[in-house]
N, C-alpha and C. Protein backbone atom coordinates (compact mmCIF):
# COMPACT_ATOMS: atom_id res chain seq x y z
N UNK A 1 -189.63 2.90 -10.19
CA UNK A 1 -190.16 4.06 -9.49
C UNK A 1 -190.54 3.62 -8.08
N UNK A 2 -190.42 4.43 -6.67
CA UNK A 2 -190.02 4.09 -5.80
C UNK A 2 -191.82 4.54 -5.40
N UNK A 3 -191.89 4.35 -3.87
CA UNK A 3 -192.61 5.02 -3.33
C UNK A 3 -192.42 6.33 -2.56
N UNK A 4 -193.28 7.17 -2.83
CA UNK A 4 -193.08 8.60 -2.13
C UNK A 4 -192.89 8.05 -0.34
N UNK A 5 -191.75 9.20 0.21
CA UNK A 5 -191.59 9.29 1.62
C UNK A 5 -192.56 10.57 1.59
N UNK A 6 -192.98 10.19 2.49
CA UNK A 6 -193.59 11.87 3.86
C UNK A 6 -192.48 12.17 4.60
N UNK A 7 -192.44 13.19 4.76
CA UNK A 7 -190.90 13.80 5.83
C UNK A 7 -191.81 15.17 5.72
N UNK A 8 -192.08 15.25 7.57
CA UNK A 8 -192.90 16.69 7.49
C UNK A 8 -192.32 17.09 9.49
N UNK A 9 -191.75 18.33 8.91
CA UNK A 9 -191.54 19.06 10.38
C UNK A 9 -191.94 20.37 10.75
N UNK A 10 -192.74 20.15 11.45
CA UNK A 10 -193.57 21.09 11.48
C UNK A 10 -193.52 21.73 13.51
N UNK A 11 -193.37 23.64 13.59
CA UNK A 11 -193.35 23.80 14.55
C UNK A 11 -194.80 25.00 15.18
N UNK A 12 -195.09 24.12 16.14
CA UNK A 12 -196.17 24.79 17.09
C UNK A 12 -196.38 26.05 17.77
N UNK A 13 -197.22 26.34 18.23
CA UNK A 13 -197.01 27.74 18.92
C UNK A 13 -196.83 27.42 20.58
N UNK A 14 -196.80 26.57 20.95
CA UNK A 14 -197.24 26.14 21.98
C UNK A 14 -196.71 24.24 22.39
N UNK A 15 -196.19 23.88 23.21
CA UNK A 15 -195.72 22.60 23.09
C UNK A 15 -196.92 21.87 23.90
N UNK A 16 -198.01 22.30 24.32
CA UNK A 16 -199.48 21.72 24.74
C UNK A 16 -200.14 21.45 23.24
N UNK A 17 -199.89 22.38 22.33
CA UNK A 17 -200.34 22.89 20.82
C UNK A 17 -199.69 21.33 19.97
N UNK A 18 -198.50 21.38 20.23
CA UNK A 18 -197.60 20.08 19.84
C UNK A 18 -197.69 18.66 19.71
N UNK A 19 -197.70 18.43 21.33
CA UNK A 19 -198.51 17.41 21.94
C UNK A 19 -199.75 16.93 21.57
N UNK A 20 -200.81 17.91 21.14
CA UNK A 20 -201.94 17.63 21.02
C UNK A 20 -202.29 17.39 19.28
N UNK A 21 -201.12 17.89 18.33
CA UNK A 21 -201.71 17.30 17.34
C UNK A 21 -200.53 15.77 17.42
N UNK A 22 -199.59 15.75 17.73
CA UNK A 22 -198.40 14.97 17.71
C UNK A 22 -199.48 13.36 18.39
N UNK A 23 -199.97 13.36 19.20
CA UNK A 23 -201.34 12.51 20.05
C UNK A 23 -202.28 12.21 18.93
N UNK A 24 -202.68 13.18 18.30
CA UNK A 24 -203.61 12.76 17.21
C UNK A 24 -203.54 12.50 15.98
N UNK A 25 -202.35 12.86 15.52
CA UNK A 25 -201.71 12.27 14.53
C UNK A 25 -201.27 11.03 14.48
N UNK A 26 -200.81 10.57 15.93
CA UNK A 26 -200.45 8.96 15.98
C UNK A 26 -201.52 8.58 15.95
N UNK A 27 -202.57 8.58 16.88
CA UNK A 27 -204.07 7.65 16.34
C UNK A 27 -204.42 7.19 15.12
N UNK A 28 -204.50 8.32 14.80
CA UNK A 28 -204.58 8.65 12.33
C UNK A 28 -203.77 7.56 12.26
N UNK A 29 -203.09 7.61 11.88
CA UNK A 29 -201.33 6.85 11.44
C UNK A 29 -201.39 5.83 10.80
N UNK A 30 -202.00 4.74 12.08
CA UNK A 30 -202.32 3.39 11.83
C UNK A 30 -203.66 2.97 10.75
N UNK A 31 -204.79 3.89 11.60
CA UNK A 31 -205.97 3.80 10.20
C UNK A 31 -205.39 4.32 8.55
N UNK A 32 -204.89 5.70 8.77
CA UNK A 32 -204.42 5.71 7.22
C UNK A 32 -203.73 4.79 6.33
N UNK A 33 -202.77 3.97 7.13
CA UNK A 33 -202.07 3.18 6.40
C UNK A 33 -202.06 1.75 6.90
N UNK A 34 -203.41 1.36 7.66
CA UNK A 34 -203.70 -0.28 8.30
C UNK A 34 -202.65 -0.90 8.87
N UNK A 35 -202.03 -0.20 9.83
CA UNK A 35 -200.96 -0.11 10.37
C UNK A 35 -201.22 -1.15 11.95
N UNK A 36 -200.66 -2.40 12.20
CA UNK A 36 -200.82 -2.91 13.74
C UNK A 36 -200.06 -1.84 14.76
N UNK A 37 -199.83 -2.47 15.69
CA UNK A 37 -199.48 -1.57 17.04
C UNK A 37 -198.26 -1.40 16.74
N UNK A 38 -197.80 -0.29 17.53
CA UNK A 38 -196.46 0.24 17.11
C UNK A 38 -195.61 -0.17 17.94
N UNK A 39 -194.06 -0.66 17.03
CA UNK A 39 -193.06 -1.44 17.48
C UNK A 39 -192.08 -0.36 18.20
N UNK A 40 -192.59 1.03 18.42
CA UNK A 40 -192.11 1.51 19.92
C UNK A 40 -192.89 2.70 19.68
N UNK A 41 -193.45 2.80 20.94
CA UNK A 41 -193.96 3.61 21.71
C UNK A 41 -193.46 4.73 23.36
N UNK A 42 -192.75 5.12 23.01
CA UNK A 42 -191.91 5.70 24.46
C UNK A 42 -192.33 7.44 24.62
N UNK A 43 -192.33 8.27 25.60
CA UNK A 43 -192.60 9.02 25.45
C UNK A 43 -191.65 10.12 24.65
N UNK A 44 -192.79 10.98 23.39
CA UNK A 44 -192.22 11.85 22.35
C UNK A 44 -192.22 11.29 21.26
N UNK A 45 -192.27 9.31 21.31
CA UNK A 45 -191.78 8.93 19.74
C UNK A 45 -193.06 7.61 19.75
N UNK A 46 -193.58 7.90 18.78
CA UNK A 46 -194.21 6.38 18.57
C UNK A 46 -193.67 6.12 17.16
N UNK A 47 -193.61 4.78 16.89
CA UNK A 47 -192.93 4.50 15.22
C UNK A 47 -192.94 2.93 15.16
N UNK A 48 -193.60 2.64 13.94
CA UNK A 48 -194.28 1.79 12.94
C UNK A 48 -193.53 0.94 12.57
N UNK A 49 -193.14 -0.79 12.22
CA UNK A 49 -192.52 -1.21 10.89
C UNK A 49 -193.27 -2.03 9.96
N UNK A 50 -193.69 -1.60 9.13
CA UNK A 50 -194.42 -2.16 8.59
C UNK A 50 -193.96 -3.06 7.25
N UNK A 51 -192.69 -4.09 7.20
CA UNK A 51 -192.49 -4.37 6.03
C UNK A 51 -192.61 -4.35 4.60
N UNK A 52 -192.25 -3.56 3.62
CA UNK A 52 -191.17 -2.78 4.08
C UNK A 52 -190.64 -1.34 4.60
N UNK A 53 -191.51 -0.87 4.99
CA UNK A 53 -191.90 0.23 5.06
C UNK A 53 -192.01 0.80 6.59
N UNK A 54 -191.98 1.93 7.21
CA UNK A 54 -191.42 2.76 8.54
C UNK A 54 -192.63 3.89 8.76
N UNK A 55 -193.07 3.92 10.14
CA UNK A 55 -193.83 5.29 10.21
C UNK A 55 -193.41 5.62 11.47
N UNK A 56 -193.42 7.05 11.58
CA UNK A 56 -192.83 7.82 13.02
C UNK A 56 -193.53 8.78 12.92
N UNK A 57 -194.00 9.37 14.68
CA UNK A 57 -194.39 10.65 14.91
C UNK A 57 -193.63 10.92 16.65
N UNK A 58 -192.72 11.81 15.91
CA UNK A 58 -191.84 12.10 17.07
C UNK A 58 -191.91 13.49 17.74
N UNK A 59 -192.03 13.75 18.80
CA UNK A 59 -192.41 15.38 19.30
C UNK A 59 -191.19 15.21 20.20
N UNK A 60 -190.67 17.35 20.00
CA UNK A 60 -189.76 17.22 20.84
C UNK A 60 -190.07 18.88 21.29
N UNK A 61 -190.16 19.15 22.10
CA UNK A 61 -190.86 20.61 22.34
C UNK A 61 -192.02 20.79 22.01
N UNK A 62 -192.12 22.08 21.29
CA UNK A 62 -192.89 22.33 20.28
C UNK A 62 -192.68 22.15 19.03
N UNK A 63 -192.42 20.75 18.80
CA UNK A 63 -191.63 20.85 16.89
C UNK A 63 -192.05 19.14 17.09
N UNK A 64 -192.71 19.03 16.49
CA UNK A 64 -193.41 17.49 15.97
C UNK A 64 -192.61 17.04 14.04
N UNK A 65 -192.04 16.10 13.93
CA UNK A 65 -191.86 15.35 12.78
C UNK A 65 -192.20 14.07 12.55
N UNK A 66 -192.99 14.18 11.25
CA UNK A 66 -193.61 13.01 10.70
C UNK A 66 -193.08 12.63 9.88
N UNK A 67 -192.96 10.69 9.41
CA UNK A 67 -192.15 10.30 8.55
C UNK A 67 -192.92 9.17 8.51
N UNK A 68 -193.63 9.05 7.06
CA UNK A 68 -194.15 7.93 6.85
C UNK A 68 -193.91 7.14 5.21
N UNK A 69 -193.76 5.76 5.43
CA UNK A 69 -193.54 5.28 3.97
C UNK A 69 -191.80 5.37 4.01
N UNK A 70 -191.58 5.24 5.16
CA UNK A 70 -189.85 5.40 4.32
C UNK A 70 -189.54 4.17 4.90
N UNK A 71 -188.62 3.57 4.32
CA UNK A 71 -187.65 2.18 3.82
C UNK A 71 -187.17 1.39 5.52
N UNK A 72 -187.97 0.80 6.30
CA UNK A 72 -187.46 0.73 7.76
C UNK A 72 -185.72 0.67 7.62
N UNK A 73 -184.83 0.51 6.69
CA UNK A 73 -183.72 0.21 7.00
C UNK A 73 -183.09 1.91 7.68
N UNK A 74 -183.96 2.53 6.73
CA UNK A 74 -183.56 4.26 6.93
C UNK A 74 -184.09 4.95 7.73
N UNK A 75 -185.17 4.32 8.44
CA UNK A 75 -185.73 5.08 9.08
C UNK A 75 -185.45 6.19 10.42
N UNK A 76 -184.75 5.53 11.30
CA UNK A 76 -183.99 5.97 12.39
C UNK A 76 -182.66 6.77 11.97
N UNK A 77 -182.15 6.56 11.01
CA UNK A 77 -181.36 7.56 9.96
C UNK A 77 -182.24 8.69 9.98
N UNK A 78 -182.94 8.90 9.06
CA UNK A 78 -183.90 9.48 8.46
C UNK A 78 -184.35 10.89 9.96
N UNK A 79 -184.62 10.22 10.64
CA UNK A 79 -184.85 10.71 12.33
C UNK A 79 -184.11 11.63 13.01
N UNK A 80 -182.82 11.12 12.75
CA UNK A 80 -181.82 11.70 13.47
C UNK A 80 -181.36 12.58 12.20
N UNK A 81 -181.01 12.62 11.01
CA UNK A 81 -180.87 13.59 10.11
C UNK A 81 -181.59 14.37 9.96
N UNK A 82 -182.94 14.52 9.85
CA UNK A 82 -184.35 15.26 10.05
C UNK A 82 -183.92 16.11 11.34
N UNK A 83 -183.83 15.42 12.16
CA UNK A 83 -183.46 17.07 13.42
C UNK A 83 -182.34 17.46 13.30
N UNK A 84 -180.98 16.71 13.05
CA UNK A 84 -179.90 17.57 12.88
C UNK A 84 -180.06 18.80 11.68
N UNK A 85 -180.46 18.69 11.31
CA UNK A 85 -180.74 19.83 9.56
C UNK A 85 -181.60 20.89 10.11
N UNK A 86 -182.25 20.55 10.59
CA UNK A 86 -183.23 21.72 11.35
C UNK A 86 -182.06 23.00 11.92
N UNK A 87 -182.82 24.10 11.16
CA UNK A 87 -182.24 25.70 12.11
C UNK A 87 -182.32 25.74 13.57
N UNK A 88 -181.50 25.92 14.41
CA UNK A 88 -181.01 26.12 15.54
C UNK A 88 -181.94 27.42 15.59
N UNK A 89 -182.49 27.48 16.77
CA UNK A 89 -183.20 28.53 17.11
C UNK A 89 -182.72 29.97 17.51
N UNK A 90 -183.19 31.02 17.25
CA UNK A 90 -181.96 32.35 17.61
C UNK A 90 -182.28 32.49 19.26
N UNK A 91 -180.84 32.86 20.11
CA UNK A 91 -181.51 32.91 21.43
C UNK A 91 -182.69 34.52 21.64
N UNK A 92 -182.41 35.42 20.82
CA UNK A 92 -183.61 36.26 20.72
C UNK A 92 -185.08 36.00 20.10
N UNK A 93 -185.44 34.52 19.78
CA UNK A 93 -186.09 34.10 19.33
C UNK A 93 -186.41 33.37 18.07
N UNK A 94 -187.67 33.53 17.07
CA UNK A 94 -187.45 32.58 15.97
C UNK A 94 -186.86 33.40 14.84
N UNK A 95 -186.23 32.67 13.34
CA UNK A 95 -185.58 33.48 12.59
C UNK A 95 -186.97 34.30 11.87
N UNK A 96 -186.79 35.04 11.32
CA UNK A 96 -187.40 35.91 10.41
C UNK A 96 -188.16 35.26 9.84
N UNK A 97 -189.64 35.66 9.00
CA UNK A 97 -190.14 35.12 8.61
C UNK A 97 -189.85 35.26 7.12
N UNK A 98 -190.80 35.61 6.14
CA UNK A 98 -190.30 36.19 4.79
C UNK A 98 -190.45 37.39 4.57
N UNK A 99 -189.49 37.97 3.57
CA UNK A 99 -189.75 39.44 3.42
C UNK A 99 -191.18 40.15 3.33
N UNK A 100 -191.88 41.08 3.74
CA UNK A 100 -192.77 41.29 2.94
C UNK A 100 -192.55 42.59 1.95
């Protein structure tokens, strides 16, 4: 039995809105999981390796994804599949919500 991944994408109302939990979520990061300094930090992406194990908090607009606990070999996989899968936005705006 493996360890659970986190894989969470989540979108803002606001990309100040984004930023600001995407900022405070990386702080968290390291205390939740006694994590040293992060083996990249660039702007939009900070991300973790923690042998054996991967943490990322990547912002790109208003749409922040978190990925923690996953396998560093997959991780940057994991990254780039995580946004490709994501719904393309409608140019009249966002899709529908749920029926009511």
């Amino acid at each position: 039995r493996g360890t659970p991944v986190l894989v969470s994408l989540t979108t803002w109302e606001s990309e100040p809105a984004a930023a600001a939990f995407a900022d405070a979520y990386a702080r968290l990061l390291p205390r939740k999981h006694a994590l040293g300094p992060p083996s990249t930090s660039e702007p939009g992406l900070t991300a973790w390796h923690a042998d054996p194990q991967g943490f990322a908090v990547e912002r790109r607009g208003s749409e922040v994804l978190l990925i923690e606990r996953a396998p560093i070999a997959t991780l940057e996989t994991l990254r780039r599949a995580t946004w490709q899968s994501r719904p393309s936005p409608s140019p009249s705006g966002p899709p529908p919500g749920p029926a009511r």
